[in-house]
Protein backbone atom coordinates (compact mmCIF):
# COMPACT_ATOMS: atom_id res chain seq x y z
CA UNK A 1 9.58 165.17 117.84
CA UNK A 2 11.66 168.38 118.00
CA UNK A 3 10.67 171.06 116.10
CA UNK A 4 12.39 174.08 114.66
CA UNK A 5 12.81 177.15 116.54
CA UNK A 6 11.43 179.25 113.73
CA UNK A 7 8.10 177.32 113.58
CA UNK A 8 7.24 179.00 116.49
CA UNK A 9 6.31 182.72 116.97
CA UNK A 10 10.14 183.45 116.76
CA UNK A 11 9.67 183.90 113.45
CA UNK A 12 6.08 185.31 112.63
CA UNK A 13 4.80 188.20 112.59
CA UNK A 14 5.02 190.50 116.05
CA UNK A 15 3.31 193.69 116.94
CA UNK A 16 4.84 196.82 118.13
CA UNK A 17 5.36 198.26 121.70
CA UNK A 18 3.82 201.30 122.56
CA UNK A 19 5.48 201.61 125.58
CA UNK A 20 8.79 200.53 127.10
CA UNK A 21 7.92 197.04 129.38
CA UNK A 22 10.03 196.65 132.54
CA UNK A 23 12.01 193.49 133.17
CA UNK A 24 12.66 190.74 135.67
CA UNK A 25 16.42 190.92 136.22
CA UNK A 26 17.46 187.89 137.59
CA UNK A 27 21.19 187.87 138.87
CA UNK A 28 23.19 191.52 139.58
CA UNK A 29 24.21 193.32 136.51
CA UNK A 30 27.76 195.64 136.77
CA UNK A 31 27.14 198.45 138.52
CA UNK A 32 29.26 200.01 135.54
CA UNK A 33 26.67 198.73 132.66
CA UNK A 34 24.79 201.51 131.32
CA UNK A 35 23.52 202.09 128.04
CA UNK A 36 21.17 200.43 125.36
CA UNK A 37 21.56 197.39 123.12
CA UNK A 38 20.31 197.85 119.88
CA UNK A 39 19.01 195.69 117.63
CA UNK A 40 17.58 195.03 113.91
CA UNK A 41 15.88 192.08 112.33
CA UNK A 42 12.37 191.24 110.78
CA UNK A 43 9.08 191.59 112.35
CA UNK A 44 6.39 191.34 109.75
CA UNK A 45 6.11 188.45 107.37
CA UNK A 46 2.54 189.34 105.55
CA UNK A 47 1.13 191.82 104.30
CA UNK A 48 -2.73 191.70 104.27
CA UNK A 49 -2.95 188.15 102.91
CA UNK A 50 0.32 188.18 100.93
CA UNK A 51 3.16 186.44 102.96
CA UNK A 52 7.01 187.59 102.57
CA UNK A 53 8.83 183.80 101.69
CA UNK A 54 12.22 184.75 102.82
CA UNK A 55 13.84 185.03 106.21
CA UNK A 56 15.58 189.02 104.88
CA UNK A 57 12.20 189.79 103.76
CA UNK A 58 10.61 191.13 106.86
CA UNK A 59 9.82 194.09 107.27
CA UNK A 60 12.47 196.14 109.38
CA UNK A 61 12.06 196.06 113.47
CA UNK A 62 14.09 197.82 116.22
CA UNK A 63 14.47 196.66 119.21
CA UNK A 64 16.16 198.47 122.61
CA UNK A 65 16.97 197.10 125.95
CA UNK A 66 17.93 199.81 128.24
CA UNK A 67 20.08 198.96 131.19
CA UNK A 68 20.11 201.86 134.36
CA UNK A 69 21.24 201.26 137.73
CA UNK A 70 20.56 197.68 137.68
CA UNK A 71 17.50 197.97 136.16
CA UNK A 72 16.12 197.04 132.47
CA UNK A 73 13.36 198.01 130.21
CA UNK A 74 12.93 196.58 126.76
CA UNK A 75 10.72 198.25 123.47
CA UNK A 76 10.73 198.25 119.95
CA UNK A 77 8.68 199.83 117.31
CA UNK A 78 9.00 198.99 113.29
CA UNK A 79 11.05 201.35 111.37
CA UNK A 80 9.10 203.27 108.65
CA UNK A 81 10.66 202.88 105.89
CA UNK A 82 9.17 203.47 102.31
CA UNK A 83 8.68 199.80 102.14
CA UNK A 84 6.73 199.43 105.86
CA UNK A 85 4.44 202.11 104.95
CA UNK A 86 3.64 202.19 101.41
CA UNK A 87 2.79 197.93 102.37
CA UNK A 88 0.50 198.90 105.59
CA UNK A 89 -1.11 201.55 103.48
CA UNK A 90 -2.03 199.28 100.85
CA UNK A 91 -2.62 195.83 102.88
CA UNK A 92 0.07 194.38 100.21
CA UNK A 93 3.57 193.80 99.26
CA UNK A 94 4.48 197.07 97.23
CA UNK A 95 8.32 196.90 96.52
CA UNK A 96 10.36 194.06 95.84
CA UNK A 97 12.01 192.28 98.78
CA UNK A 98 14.91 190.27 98.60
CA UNK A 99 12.84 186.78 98.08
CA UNK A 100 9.54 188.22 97.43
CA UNK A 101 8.68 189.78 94.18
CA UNK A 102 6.10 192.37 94.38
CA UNK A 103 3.06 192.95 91.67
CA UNK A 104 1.41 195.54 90.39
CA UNK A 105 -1.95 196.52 92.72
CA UNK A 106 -4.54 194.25 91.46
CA UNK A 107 -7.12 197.19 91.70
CA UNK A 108 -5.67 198.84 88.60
CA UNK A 109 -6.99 198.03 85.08
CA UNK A 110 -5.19 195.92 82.54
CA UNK A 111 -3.02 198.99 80.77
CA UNK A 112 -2.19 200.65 84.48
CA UNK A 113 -0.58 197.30 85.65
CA UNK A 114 0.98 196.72 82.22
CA UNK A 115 2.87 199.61 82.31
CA UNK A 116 4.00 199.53 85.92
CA UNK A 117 5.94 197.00 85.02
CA UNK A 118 8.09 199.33 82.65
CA UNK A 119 8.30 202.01 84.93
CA UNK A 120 11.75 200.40 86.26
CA UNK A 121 13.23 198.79 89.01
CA UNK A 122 12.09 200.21 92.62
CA UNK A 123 15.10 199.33 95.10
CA UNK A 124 13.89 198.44 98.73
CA UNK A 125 15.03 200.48 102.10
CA UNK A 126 13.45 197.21 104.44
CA UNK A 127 16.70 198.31 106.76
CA UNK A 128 16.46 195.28 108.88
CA UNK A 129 20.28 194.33 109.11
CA UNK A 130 22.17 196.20 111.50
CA UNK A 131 22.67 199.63 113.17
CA UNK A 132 25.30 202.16 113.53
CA UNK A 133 26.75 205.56 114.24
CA UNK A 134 27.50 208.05 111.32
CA UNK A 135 28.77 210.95 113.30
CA UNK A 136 26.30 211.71 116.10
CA UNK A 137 23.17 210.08 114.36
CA UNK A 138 22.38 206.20 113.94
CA UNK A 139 21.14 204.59 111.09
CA UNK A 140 19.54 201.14 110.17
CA UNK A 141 20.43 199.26 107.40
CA UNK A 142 20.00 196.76 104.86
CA UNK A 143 22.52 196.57 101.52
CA UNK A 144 21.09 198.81 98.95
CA UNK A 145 21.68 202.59 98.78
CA UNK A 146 19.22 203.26 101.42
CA UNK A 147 19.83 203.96 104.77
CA UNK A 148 17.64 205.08 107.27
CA UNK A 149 17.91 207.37 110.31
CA UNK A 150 16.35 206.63 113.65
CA UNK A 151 16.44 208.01 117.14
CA UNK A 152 18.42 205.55 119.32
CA UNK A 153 15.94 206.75 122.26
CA UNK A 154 12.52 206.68 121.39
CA UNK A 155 13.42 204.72 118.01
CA UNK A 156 11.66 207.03 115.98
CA UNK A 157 12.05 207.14 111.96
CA UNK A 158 13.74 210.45 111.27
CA UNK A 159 14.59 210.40 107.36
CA UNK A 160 15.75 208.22 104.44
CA UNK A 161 19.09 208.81 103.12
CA UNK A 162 19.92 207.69 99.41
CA UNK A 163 23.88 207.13 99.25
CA UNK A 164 23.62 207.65 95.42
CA UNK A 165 23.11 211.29 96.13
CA UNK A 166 26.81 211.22 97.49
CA UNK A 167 28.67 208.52 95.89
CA UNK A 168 29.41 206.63 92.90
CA UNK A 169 27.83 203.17 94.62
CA UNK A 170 25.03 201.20 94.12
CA UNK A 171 24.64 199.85 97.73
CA UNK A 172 26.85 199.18 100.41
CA UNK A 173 27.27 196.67 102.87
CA UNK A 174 25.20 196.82 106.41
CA UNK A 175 29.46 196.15 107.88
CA UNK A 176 30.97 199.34 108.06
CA UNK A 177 34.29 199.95 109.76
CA UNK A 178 34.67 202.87 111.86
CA UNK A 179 37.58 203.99 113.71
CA UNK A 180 37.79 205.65 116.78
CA UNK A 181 37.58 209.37 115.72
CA UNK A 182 34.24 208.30 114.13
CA UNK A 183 35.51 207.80 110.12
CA UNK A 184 33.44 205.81 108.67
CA UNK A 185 34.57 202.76 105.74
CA UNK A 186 32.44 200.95 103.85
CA UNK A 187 32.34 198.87 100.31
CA UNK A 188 29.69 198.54 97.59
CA UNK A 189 29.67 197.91 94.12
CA UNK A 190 29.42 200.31 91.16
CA UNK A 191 30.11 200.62 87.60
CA UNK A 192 33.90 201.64 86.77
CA UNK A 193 35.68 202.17 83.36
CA UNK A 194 34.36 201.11 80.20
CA UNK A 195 30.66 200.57 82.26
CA UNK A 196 32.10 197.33 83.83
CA UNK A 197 31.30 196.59 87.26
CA UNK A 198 33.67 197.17 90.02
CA UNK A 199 33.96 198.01 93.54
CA UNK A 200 34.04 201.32 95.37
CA UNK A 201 35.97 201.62 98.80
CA UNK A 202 34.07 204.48 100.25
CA UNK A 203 34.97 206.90 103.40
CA UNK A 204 32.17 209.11 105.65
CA UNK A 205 34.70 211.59 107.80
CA UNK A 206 33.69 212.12 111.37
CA UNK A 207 31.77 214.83 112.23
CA UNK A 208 32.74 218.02 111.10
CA UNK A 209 33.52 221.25 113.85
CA UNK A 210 30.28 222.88 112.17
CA UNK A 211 28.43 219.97 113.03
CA UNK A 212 27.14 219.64 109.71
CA UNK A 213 26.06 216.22 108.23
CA UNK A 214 29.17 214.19 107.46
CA UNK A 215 27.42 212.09 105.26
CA UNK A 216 27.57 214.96 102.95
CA UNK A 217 31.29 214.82 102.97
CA UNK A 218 31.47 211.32 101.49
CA UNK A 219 33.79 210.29 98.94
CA UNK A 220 35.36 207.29 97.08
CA UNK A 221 38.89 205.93 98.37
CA UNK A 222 39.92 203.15 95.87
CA UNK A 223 38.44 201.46 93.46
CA UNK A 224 39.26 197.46 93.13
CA UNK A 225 37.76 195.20 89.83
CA UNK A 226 35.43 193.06 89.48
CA UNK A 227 36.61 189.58 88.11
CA UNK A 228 33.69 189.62 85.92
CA UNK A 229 32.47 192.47 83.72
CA UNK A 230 28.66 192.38 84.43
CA UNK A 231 28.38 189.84 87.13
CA UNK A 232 29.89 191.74 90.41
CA UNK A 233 30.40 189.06 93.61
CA UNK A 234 27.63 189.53 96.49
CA UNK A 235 29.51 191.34 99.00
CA UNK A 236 28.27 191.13 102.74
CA UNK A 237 31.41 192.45 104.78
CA UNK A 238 35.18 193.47 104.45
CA UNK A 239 38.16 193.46 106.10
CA UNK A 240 40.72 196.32 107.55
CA UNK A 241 43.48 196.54 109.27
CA UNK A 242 45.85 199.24 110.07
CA UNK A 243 47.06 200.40 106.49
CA UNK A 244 45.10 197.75 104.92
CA UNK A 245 41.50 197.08 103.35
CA UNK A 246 40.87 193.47 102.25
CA UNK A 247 38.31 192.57 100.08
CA UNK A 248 37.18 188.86 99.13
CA UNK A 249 35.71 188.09 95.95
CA UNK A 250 33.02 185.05 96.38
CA UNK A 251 31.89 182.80 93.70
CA UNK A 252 28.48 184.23 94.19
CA UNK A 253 27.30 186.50 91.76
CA UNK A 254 24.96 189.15 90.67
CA UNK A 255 23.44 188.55 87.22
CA UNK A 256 23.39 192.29 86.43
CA UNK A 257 21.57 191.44 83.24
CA UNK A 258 18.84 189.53 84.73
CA UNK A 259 18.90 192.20 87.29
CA UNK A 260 18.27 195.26 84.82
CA UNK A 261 15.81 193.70 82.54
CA UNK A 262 13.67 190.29 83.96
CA UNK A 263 13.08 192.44 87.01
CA UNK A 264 10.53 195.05 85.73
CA UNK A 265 9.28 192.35 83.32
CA UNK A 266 8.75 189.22 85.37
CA UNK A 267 8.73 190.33 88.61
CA UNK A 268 12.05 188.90 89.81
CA UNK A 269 13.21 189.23 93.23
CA UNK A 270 16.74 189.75 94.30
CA UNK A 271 17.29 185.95 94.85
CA UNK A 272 16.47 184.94 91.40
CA UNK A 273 19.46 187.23 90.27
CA UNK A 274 22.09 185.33 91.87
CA UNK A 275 24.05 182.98 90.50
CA UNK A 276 27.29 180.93 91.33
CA UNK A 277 30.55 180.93 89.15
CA UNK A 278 31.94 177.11 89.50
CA UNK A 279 35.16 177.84 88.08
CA UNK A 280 36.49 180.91 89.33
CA UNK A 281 37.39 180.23 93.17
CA UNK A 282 37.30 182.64 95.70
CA UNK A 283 39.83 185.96 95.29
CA UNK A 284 41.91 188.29 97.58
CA UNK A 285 42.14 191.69 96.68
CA UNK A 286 44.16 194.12 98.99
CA UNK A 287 44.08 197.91 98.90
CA UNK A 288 45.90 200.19 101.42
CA UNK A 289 44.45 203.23 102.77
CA UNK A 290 46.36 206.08 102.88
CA UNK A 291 47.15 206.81 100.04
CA UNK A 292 44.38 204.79 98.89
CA UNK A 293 46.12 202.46 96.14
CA UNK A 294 44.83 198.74 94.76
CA UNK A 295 47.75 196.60 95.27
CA UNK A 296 48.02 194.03 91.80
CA UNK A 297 48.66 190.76 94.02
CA UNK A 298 46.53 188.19 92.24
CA UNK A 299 45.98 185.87 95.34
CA UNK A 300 43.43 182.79 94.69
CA UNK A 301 42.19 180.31 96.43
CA UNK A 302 38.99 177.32 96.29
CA UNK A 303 35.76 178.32 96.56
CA UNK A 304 33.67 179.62 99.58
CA UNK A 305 30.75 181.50 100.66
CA UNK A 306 31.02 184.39 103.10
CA UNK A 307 29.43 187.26 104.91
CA UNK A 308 31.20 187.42 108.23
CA UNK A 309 34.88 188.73 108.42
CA UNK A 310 35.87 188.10 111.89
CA UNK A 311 39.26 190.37 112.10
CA UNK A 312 42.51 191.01 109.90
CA UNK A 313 45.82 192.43 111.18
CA UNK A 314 49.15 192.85 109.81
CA UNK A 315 52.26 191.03 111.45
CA UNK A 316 56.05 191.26 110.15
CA UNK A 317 55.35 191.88 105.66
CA UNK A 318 51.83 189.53 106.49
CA UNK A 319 48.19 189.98 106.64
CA UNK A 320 46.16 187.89 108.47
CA UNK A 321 42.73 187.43 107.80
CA UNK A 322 40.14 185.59 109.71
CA UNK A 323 36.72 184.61 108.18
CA UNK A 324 33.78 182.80 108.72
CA UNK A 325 33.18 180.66 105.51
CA UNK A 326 30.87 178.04 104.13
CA UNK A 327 32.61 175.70 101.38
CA UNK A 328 31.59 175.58 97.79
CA UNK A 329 29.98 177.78 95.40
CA UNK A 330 26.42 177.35 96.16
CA UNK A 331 24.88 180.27 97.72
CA UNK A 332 24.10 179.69 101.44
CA UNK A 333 21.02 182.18 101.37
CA UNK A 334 18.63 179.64 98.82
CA UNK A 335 18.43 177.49 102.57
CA UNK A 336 16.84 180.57 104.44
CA UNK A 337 13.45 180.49 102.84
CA UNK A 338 10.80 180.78 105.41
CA UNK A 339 9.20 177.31 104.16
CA UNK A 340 12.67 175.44 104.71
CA UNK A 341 13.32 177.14 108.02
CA UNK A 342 9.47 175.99 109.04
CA UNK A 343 9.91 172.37 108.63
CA UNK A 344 10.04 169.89 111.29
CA UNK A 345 13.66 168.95 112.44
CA UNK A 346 14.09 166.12 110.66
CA UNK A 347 13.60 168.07 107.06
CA UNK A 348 15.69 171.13 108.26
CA UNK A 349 18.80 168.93 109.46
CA UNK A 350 18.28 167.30 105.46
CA UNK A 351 18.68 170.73 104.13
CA UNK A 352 21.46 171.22 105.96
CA UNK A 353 23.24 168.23 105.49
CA UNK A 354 22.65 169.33 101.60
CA UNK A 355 24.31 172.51 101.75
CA UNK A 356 27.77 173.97 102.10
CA UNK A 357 29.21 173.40 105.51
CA UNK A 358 30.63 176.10 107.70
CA UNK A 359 34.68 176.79 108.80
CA UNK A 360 36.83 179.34 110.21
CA UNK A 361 39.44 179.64 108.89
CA UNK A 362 42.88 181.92 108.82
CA UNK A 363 44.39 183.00 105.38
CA UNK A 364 47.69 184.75 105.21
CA UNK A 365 48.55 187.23 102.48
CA UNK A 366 52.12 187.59 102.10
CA UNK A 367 52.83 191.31 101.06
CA UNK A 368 56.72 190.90 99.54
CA UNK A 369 55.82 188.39 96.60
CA UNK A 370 58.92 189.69 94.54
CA UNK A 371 61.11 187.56 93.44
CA UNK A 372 60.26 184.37 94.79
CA UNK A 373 60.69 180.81 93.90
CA UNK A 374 57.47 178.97 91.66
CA UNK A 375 56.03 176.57 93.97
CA UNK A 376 57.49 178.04 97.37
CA UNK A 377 55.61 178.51 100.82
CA UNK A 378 55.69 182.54 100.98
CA UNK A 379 54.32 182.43 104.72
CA UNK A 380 56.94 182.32 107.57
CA UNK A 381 55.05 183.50 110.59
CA UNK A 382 55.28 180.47 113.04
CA UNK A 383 52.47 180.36 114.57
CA UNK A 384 50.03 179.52 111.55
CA UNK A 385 49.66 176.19 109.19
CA UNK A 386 48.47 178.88 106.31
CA UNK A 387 50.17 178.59 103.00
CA UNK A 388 50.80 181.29 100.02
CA UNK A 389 52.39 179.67 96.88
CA UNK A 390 53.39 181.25 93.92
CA UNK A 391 52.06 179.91 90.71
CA UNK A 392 53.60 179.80 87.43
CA UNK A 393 51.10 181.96 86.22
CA UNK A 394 51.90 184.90 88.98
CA UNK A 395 48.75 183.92 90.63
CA UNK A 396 49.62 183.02 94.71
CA UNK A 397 47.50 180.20 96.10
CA UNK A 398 46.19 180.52 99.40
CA UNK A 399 45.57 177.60 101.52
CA UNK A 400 44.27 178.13 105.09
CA UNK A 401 44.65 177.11 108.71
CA UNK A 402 41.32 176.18 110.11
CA UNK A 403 40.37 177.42 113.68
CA UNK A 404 36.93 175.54 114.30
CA UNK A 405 35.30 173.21 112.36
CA UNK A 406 32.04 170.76 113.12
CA UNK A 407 29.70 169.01 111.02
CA UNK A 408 26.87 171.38 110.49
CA UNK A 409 28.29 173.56 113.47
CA UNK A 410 28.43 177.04 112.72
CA UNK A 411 30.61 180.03 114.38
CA UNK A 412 28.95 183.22 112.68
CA UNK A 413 27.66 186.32 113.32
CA UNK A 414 31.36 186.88 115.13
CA UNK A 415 32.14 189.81 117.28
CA UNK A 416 35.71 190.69 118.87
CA UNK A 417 36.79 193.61 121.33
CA UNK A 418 36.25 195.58 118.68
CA UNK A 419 37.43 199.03 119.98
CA UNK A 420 40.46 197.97 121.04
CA UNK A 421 41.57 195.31 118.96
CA UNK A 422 39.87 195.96 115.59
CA UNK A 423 42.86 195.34 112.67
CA UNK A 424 45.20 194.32 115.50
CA UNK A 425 46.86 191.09 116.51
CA UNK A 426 44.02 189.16 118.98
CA UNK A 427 43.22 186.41 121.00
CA UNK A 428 39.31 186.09 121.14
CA UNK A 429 36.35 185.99 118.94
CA UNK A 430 32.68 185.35 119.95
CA UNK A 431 30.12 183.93 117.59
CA UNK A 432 26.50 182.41 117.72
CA UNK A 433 26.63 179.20 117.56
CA UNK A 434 24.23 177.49 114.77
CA UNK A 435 23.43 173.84 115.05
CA UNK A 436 21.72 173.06 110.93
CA UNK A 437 21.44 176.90 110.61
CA UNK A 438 19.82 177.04 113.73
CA UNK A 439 21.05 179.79 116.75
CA UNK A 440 21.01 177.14 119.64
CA UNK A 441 24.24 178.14 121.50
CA UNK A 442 26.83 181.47 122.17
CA UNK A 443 30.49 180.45 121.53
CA UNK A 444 33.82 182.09 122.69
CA UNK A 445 36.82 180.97 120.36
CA UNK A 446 40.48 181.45 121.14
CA UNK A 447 41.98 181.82 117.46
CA UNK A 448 45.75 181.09 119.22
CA UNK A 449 44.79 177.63 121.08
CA UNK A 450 41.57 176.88 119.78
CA UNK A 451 40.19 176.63 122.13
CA UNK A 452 36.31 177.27 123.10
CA UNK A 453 33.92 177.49 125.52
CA UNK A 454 30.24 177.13 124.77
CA UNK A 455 26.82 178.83 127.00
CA UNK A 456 23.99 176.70 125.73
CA UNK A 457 20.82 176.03 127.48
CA UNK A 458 17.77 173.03 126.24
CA UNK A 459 14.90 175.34 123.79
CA UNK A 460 16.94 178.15 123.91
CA UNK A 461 18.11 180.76 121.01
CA UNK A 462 20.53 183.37 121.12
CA UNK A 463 21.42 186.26 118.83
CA UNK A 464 24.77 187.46 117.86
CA UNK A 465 26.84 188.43 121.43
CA UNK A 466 27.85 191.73 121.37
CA UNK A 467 31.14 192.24 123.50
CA UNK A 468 31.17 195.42 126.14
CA UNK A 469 34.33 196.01 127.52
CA UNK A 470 34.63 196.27 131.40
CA UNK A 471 35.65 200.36 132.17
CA UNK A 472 39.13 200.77 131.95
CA UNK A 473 40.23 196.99 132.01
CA UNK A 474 43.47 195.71 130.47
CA UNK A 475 42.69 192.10 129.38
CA UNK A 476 41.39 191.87 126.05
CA UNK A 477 38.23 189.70 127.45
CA UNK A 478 37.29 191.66 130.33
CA UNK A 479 34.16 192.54 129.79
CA UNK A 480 30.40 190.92 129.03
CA UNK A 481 28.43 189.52 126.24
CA UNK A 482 25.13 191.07 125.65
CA UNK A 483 22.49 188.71 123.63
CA UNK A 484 18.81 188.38 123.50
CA UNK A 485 17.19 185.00 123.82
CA UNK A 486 14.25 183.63 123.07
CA UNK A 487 12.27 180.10 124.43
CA UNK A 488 9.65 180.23 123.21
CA UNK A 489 8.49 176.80 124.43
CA UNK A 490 8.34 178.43 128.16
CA UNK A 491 5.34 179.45 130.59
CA UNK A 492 6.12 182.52 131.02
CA UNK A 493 8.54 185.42 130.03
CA UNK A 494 9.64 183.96 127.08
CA UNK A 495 11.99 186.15 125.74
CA UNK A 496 15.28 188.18 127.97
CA UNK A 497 18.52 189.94 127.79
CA UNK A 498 21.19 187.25 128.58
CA UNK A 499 24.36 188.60 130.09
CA UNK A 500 27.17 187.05 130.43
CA UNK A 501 31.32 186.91 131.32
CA UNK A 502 33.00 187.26 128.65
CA UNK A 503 35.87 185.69 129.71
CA UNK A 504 34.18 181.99 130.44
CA UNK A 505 30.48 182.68 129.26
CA UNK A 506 29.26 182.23 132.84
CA UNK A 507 25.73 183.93 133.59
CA UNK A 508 26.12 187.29 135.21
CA UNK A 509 22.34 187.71 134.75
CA UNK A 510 19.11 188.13 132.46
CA UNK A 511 16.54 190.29 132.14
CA UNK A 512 13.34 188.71 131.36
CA UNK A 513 9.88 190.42 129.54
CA UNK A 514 6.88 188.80 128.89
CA UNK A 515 6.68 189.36 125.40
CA UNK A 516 7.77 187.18 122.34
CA UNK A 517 11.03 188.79 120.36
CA UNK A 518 11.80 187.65 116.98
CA UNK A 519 15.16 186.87 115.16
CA UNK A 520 17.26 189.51 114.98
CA UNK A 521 20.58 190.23 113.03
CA UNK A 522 22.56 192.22 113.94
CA UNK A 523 22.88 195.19 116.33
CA UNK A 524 24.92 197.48 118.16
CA UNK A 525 25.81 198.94 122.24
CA UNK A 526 25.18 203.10 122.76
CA UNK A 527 26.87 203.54 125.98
């Protein structure tokens, strides 16, 4: 019987690295490709004798492959955060994660533990999303207020930085955009007019000719609604293109009330605030940046998970946006518990047959909506099935073109040649392939043709490809994919850095260490 990937030490706990290891490159790597790849996911899931129950409840671990004249060393070491070391100082889960609920310390007396309860809600900084630049510094992330800076080098823990001390937000998402000067975009929620919830569109300028901390320098862009007063959508990413932000507005909410108030009493975690909206669909809300105005448009369409925008560009009065969704209103995240993702095969394939199933697909915005016939196809770009429709009620109805679709297939955790084609017109997008939720495969995807090409090898699991564009090349795919891989079923240097061609996911090479590595979610290249 096959078992699940994550019933193996892939997904338990893993100790640090006091040293960088050396690896067994096997193949030649570019002469050109120098740098580190840089990467965040969990790697503790107990505390003492108290487990953590859901897979983005691990505490925070950063992981480096460095790549020098052909040669390749990997280390890690857990960030430590408030949450790491307040839990390895007490042998216990201390602050709420985002499926485990913490307690009061069972060594206090009766009236100490009542009243920690009260003393409100304690927000964790467990930064074990992703990683990026702000300026010249790095920080990890998760999606509260909290971010946390670390040394890309020796992946020290430098400080904690509380965005609420700058802006009007009460987290942001671990997706920022940043452009090529080094601006920084990001989106959270936050409470607008009249104490309803809304959503902040928030800018960090590069770094400043007094080198001085950028972060400092934040402010708000744009504000956009929320289509419910106290019950703001879970956001995980955004989109951006040239003179555009796009925001979309899941079914899946955030109970605010349940949030404020059974928290501190019951011990709630952040799962049991979220909720899904049946009846409101999935909206499109559109902003431009400079000046930074909310644009009315009321598009709609049906309902749809997401947390992966893959690109958006504009094209002759269009925008095109291209996501990564999962159909319906029920929240994707209740099938990540650890005790799901630890069955046997058979029971994980069940779950997934249960829940929503994954699609990309291509949604065009049309932005002159003046004037135009009820009932009338508003898109004319000719190379797209996507449909806008203007309603009686002055709402436009999206439908989209879909670019992949399989049963239980997944194309997520997407990457593109970013620095060149980020909120431009594009060819190629690159994705982890997940077969019932599980990373089995790395996927290229023409969005144009449709077509794909698939590197995929028996008890083996990727993580997200990051692209690395070959030194001045022209082609948008010249370049490699950088993932690491883990089989855990093998003799012998279980885990390695995979590298491959980007343009036809042929091995270039891989860099193997003797040493399991865990999951991990996203992650950046330092050149």
């Amino acid at each position: 019987m096959r078992y699940c990937v994550f019933r193996s030490e892939k997904i338990s706990s893993i100790s640090k690295l006091n040293e960088p290891i050396p690896a067994v490159v096997v193949g030649v790597i570019p002469e050109w490709l120098g740098g580190s790849l840089l990467r965040l996911g969990p790697g503790l899931f107990e505390v003492g004798a108290e487990p953590f129950y859901h897979l983005f409840d691990g505490q925070a671990l950063m992981h480096k492959f460095d790549l020098k004249n052909g040669h390749v060393t990997y280390y890690r070491k857990f960030v430590k955060t408030d949450a790491y070391v307040r839990a390895m100082t007490e042998k216990r889960v201390v602050i709420t994660e985002f499926g485990t609920a913490a307690y009061p310390d069972p060594c206090k007396n009766i009236f100490s533990r009542f009243f920690t309860y009260f003393k409100g809600i304690e927000v964790t900084d467990n930064c074990l999303v992703n990683v990026y630049p702000v300026g010249e510094d790095f920080y990890a992330c998760t999606e509260t207020n909290y971010i946390t800076k670390v040394d890309p080098d020796t992946l020290e823990t430098l400080k904690r930085v509380d965005l609420c001390d700058y802006l009007s937000v009460n987290g942001v998402t671990a997706h920022p955009h940043i452009e090529s000067d080094g601006t920084v975009y990001n989106i959270g929620n936050c409470f607008g007019k009249n104490m309803s919830l809304a959503y902040n569109i928030v800018k960090i300028p590069p770094t400043p000719k007094d080198k001085s901390d950028p972060i400092a320098k934040s402010k708000v862009l744009v504000q956009l609604p929320s289509s419910e007063r106290f019950k703001p959508s879970y956001v995980h990413s955004f989109g951006m293109t040239e003179n555009y932000f796009v925001f979309v507005e899941t079914p899946v909410k955030i109970n605010l009330l349940k949030f404020l108030t059974a928290w501190s009493i019951w011990g709630t975690n952040y799962m049991d605030c979220f909720e899904s909206n049946e009846t409101m669909g999935t909206w499109f809300h559109l902003a431009t940046k400079d000046p930074a105005e909310y644009i009315e448009h009321k598009f709609r369409t049906s309902a749809f998970n997401l947390f992966h925008h893959i690109n958006s560009y504009e094209d002759d009065g269009f925008i095109v946006v291209d996501l990564c969704t999962w159909k319906g209103h029920e929240f994707v995240y209740n099938y990540l518990y650890l005790a799901n993702l630890r069955e046997n095969w058979e029971e994980v394939k069940k779950a997934a047959m249960r829940a929503p199933q994954p699609e990309v697909r291509r949604y065009v915005l049309p932005m002159d909506v003046h004037k135009v016939s009820v009932g009338k196809n508003l898109i004319s770009l000719p190379y797209t099935t996507a449909t806008a429709v203007m309603r009686s009620d002055g709402t436009i109805w999206l439908e989209p073109e879909v670019l992949f679709s399989g049963p239980r297939q997944a194309f997520e955790f997407p990457q593109i040649n970013y620095s060149k084609f980020s909120g431009k017109n594009y060819s190629y997008a690159y994705g982890l392939g997940l077969n019932h939720f599980i990373p089995d495969r790395i996927c290229k995807l023409n969005v144009k043709t449709k077509d794909t090409w698939v590197w995929q090898e028996p008890d083996s699991y990727p993580s997200e490809p990051i692209f690395v564009q070959t030194p001045d090349s022209v082609e948008e795919d010249d370049g490699v994919l950088l993932s690491i891989v883990v089989n855990p079923g093998a003799d012998q240097r279980p885990g390695y850095l995979l590298i491959l061609n980007a343009r036809d996911l042929t091995e270039i090479a891989r860099a193997e260490v003797e040493v399991i590595i865990p999951v991990t979610f996203h992650g950046m290249y330092k050149p």
